[in-house]
C-alpha atoms as a PDB file:
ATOM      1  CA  UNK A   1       6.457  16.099  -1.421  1.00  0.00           C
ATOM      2  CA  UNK A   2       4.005  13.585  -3.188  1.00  0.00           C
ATOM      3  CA  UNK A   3       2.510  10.722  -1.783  1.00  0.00           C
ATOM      4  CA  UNK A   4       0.150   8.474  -2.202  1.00  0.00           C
ATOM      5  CA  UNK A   5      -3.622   7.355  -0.014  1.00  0.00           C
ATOM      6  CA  UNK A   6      -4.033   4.018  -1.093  1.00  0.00           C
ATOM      7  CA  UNK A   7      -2.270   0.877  -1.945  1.00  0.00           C
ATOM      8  CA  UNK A   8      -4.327  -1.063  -4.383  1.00  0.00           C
ATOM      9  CA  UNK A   9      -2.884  -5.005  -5.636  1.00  0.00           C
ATOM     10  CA  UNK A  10      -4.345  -6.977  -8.194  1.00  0.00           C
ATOM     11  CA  UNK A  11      -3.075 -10.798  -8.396  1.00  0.00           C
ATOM     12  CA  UNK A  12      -3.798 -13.719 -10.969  1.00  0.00           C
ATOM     13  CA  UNK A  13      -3.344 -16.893  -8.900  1.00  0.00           C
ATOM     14  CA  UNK A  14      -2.525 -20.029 -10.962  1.00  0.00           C
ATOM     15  CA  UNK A  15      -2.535 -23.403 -10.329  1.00  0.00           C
ATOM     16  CA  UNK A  16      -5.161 -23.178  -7.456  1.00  0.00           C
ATOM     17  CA  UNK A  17      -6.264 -26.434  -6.475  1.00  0.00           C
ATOM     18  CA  UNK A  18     -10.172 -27.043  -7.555  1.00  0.00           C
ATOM     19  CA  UNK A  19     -12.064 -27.936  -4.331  1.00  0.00           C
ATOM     20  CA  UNK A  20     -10.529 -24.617  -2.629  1.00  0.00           C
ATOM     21  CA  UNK A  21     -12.363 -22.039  -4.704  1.00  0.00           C
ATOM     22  CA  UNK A  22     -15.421 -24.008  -6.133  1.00  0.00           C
ATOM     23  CA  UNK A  23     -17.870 -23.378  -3.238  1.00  0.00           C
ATOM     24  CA  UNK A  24     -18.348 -19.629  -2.215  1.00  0.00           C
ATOM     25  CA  UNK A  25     -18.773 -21.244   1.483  1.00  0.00           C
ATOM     26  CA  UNK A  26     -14.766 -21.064   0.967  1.00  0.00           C
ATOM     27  CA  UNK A  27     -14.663 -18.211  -0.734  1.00  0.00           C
ATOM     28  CA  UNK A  28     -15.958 -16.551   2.320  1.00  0.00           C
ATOM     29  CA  UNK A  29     -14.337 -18.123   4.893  1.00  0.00           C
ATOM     30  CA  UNK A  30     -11.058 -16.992   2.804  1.00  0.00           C
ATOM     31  CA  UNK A  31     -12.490 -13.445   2.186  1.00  0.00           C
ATOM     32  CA  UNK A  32     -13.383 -12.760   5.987  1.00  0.00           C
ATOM     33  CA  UNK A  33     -10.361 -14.271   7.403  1.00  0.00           C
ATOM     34  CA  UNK A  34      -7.786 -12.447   5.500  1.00  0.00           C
ATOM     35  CA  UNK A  35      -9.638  -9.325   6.846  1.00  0.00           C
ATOM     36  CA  UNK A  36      -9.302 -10.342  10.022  1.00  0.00           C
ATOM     37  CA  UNK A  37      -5.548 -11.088   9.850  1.00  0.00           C
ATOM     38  CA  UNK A  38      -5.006  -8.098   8.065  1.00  0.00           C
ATOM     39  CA  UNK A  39      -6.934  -6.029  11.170  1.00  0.00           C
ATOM     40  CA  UNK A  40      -8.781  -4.496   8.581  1.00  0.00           C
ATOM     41  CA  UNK A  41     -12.177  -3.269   9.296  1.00  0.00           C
ATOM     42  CA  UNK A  42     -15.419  -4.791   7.150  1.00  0.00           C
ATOM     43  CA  UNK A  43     -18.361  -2.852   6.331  1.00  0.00           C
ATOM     44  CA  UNK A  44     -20.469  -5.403   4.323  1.00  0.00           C
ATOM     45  CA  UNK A  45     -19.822  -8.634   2.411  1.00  0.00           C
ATOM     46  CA  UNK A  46     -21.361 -10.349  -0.905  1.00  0.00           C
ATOM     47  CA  UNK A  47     -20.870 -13.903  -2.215  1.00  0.00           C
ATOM     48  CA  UNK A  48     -22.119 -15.622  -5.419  1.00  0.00           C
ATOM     49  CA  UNK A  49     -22.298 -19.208  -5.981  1.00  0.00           C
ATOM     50  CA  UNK A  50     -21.951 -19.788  -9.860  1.00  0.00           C
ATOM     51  CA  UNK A  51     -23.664 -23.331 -11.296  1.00  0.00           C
ATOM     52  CA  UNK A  52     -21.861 -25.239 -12.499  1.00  0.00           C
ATOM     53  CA  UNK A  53     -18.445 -23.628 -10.457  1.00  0.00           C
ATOM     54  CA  UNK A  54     -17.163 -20.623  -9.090  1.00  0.00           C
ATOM     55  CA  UNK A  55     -17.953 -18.434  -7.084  1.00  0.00           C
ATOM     56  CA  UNK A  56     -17.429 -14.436  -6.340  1.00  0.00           C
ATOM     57  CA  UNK A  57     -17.190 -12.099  -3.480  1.00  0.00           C
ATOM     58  CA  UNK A  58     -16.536  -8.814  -2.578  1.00  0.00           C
ATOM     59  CA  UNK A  59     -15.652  -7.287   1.402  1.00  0.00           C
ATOM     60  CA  UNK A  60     -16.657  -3.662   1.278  1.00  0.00           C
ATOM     61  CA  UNK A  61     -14.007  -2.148   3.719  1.00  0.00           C
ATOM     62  CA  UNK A  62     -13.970   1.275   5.618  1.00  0.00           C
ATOM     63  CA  UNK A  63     -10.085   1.220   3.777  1.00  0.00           C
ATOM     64  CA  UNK A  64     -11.378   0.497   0.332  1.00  0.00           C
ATOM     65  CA  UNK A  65     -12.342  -3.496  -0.530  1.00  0.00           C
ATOM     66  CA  UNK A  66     -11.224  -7.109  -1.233  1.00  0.00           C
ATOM     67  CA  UNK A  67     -12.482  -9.060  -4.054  1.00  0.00           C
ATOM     68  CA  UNK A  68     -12.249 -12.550  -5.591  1.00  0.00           C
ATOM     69  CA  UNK A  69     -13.453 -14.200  -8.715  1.00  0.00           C
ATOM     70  CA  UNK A  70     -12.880 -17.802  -8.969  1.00  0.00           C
ATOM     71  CA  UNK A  71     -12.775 -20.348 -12.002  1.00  0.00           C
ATOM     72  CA  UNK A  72     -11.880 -23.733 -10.574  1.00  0.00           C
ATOM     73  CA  UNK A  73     -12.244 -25.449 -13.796  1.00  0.00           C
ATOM     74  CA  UNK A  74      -9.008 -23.780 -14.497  1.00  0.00           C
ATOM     75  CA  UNK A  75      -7.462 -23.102 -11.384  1.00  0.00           C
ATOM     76  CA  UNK A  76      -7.819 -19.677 -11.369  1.00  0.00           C
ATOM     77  CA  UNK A  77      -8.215 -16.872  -8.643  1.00  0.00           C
ATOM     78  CA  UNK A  78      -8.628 -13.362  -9.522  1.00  0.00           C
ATOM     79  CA  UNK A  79      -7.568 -11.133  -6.268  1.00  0.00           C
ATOM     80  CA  UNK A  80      -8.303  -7.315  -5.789  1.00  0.00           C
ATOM     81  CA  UNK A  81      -7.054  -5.873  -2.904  1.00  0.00           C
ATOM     82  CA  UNK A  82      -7.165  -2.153  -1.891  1.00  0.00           C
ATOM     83  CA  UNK A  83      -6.692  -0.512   0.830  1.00  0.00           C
ATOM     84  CA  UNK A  84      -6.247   2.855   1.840  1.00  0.00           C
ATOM     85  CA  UNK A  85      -4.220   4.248   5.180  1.00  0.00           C
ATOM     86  CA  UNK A  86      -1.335   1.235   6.374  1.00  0.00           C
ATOM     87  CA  UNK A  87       0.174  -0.037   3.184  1.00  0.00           C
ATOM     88  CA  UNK A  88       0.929  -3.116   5.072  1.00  0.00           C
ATOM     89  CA  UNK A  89      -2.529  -4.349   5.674  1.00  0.00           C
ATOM     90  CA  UNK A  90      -3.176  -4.706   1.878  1.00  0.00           C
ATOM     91  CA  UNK A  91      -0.062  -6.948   2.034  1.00  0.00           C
ATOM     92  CA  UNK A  92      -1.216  -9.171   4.774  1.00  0.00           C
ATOM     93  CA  UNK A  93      -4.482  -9.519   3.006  1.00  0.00           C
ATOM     94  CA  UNK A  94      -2.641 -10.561   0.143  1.00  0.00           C
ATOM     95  CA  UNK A  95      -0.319 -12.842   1.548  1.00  0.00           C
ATOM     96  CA  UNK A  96      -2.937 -14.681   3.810  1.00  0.00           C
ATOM     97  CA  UNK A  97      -5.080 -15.240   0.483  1.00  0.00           C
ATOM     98  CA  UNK A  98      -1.972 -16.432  -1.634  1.00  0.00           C
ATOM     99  CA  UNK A  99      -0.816 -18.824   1.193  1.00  0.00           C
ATOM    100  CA  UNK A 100      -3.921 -20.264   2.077  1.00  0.00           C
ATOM    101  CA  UNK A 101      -4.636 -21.260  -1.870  1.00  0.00           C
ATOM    102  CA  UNK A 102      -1.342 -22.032  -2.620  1.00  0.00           C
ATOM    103  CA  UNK A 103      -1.274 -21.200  -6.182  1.00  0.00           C
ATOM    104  CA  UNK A 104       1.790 -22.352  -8.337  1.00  0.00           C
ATOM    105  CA  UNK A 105       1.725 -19.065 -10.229  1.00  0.00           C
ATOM    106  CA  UNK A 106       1.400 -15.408  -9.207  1.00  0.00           C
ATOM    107  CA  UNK A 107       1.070 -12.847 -11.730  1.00  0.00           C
ATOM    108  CA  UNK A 108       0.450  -9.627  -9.488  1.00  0.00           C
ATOM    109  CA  UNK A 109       0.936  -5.767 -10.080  1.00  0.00           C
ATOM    110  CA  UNK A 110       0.966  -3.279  -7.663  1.00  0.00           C
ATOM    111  CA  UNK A 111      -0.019   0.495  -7.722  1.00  0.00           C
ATOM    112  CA  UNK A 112      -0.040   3.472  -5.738  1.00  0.00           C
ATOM    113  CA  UNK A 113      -3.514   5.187  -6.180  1.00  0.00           C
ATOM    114  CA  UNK A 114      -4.541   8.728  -4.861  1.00  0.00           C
ATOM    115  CA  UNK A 115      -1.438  10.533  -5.559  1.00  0.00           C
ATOM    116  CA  UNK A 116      -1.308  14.144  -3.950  1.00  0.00           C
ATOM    117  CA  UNK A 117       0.875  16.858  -2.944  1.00  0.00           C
ATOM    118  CA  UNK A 118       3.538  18.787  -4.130  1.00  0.00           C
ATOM    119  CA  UNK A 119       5.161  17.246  -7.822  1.00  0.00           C
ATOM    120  CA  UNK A 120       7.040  20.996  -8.779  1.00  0.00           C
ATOM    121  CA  UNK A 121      10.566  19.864 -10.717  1.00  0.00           C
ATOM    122  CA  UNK A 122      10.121  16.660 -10.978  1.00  0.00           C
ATOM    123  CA  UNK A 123       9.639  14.071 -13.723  1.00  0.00           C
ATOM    124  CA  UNK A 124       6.100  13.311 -12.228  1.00  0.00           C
ATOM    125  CA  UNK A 125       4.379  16.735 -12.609  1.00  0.00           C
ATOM    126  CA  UNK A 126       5.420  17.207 -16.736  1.00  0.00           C
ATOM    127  CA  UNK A 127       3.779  13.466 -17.057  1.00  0.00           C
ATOM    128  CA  UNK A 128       0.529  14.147 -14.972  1.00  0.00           C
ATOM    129  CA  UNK A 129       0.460  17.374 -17.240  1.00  0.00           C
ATOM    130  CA  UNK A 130       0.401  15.205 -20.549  1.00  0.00           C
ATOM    131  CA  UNK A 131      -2.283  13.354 -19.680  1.00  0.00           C
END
């Protein structure tokens, strides 16, 4: 039986209100909170304050990471988050960092990543074989 080690969700967050993604101050209160309510567990952090806006940051965790890339100028959020072990911690992540901004648009994808095991006779293996 297949299955898969990691959970990894990207997200496009529009409409994000200016003055809470200008300042990587807020950036990494966000960042380091949703870790927190996710009960994820941080190795190391980096933040970037861009001139004239924007900022950047990335949580390096012992499950994968969590990344952001702001422009408030448009009221955009870019949000990576991966995570390998509880699917539902990369979820909680997620939905701390989409609440908190409040975006009026989501554009997110999710995907399974690491897939192992046993594919024989299914549909799976003869497309991982084209490849």
């Amino acid at each position: 039986m297949a299955k898969t080690l990691g959970l990894h969700i990207l997200a496009d967050l529009h409409g994000v209100n200016p003055d809470l993604i200008d300042r990587v101050e807020d950036i990494k209160n966000l960042l380091e909170t949703a870790v927190k309510v996710a009960g994820l567990t941080k190795i190391s952090s980096h933040y970037y304050q861009f001139q004239p806006h924007g900022a950047t940051g990335v949580i390096l965790l012992a499950e994968s990471h969590i990344s952001i890339h702001t422009w408030p100028e448009h009221g955009l959020a870019t949000v990576d988050v991966y995570t390998c072990g509880d699917p539902s911690k990369a979820y909680k992540a997620m939905d701390y960092i989409v609440s908190t901004l409040e975006p009026t648009r989501v554009d997110k994808q999710v995907h399974e990543r690491g897939l192992i095991g046993s594919y024989e006779g299914s549909d799976l293996q003869s497309i991982l074989l084209k490849v």
